[in-house]
C-alpha atoms as a PDB file:
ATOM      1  CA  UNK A   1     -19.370 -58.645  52.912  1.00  0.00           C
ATOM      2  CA  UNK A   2     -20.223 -59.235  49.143  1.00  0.00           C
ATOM      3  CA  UNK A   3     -18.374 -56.808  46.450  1.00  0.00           C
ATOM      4  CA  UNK A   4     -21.092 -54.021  45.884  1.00  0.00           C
ATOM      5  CA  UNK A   5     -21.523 -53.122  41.868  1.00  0.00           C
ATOM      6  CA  UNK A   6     -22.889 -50.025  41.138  1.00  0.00           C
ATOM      7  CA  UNK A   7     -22.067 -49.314  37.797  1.00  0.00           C
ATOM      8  CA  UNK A   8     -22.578 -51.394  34.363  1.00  0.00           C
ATOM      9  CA  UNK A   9     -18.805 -51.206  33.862  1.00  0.00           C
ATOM     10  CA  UNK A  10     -18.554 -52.809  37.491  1.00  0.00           C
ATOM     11  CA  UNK A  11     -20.709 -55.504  36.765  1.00  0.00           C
ATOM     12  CA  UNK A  12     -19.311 -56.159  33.025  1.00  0.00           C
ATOM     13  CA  UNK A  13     -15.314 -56.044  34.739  1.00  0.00           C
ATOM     14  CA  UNK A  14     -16.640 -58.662  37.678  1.00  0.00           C
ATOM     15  CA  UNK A  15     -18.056 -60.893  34.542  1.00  0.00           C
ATOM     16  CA  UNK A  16     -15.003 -61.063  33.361  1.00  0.00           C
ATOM     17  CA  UNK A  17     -12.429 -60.892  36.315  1.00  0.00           C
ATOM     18  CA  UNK A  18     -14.247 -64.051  37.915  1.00  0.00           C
ATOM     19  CA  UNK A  19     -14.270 -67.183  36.536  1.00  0.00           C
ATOM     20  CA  UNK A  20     -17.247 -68.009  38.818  1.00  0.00           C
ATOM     21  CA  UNK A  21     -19.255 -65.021  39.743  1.00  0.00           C
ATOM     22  CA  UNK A  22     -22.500 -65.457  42.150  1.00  0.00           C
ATOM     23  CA  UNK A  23     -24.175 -62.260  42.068  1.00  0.00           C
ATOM     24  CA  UNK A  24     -27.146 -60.706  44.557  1.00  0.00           C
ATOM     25  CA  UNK A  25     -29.714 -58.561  43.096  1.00  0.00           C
ATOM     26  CA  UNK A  26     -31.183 -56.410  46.247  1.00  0.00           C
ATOM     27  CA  UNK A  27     -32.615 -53.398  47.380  1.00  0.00           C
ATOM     28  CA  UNK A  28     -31.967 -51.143  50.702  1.00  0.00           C
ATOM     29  CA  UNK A  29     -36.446 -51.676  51.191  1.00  0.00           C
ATOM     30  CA  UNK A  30     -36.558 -55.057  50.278  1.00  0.00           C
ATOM     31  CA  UNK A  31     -37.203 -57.156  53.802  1.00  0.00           C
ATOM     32  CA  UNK A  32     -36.467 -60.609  52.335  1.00  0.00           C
ATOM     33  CA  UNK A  33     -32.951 -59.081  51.295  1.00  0.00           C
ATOM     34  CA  UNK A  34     -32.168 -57.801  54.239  1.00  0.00           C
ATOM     35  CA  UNK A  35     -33.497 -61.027  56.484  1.00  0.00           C
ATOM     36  CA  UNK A  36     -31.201 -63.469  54.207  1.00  0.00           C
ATOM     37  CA  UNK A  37     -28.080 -61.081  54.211  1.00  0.00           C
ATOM     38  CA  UNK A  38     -26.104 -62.704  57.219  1.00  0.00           C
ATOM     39  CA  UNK A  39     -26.960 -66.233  55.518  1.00  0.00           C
ATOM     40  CA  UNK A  40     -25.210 -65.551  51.973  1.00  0.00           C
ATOM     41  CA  UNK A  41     -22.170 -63.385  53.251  1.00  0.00           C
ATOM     42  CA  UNK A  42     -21.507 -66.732  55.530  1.00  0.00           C
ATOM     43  CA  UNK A  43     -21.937 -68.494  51.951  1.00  0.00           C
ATOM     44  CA  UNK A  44     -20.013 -66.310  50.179  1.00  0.00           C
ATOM     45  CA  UNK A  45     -16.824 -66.799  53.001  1.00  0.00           C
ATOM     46  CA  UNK A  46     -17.038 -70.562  52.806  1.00  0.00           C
ATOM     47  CA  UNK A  47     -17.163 -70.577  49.194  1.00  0.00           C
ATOM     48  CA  UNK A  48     -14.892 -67.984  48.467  1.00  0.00           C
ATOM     49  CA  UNK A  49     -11.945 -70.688  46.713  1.00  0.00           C
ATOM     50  CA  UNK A  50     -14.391 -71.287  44.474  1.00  0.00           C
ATOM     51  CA  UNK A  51     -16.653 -68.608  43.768  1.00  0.00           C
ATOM     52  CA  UNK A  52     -16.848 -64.751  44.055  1.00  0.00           C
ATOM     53  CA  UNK A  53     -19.763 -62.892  45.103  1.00  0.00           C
ATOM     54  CA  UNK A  54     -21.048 -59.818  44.628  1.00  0.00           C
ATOM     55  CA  UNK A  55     -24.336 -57.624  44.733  1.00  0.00           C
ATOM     56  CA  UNK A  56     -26.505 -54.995  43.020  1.00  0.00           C
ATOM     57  CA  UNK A  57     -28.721 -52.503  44.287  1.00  0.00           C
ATOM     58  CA  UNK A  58     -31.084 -52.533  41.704  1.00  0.00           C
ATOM     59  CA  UNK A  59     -31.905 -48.932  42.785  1.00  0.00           C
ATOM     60  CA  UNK A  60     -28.537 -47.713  42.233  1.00  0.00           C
ATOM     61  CA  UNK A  61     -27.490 -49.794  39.262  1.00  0.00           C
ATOM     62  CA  UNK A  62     -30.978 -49.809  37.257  1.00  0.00           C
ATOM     63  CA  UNK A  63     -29.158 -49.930  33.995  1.00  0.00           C
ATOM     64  CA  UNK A  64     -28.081 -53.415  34.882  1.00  0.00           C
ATOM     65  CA  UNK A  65     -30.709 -54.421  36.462  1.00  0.00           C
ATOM     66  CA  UNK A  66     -33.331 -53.623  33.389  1.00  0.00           C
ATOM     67  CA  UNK A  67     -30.640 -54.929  30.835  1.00  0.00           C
ATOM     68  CA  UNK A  68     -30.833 -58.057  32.756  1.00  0.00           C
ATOM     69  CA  UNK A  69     -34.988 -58.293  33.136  1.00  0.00           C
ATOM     70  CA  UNK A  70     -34.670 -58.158  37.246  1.00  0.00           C
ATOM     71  CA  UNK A  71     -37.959 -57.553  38.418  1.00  0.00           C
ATOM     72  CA  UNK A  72     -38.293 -59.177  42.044  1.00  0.00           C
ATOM     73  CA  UNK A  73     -35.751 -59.463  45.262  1.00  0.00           C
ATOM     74  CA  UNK A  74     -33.720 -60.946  46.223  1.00  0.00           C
ATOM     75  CA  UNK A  75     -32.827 -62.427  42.687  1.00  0.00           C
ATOM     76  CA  UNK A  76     -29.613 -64.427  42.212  1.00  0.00           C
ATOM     77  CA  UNK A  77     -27.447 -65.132  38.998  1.00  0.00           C
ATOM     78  CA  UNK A  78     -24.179 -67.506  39.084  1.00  0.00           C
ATOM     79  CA  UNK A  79     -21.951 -67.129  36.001  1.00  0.00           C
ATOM     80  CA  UNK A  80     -19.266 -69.360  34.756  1.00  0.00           C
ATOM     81  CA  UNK A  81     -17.082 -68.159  32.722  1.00  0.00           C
ATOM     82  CA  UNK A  82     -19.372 -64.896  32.110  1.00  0.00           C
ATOM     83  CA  UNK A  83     -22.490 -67.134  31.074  1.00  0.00           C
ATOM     84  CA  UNK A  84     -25.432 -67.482  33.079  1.00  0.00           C
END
């Protein structure tokens, strides 16, 4: 299961916790989301050495999810060293 962030400070602590950071933007409605769930949590424990992964719910965390310009799911970001 990926580390849920629901707050901005959440997201900004990941960012900089993580060297690598691979993080899901979903929603609770959103079908695609839901259908490619089991697919990315078997990602996320096969690359878990070398990335960490994490999600939004861009219903719960909307600050985040406008301050980044999210406007379709499933949407994915992978940071390196807290760059995009």
């Amino acid at each position: 299961m990926l580390e849920r962030l629901p707050t901005p400070d959440e997201y900004d602590a990941a960012l900089a916790r993580h060297e690598t950071l691979v993080v899901k933007f979903t929603a609770a409605w959103c079908a695609p989301c839901q259908k490619i769930a089991p697919q990315i949590d078997e990602l996320a424990q096969l690359a878990k050495e070398k990335a960490h992964f994490a999600e939004i719910d861009v219903d719960e965390n909307d600050e985040v999810t406008e301050r980044l310009g999210i406007s379709s799911m499933p949407t994915f970001h992978v940071y390196s060293k807290g760059q995009l």
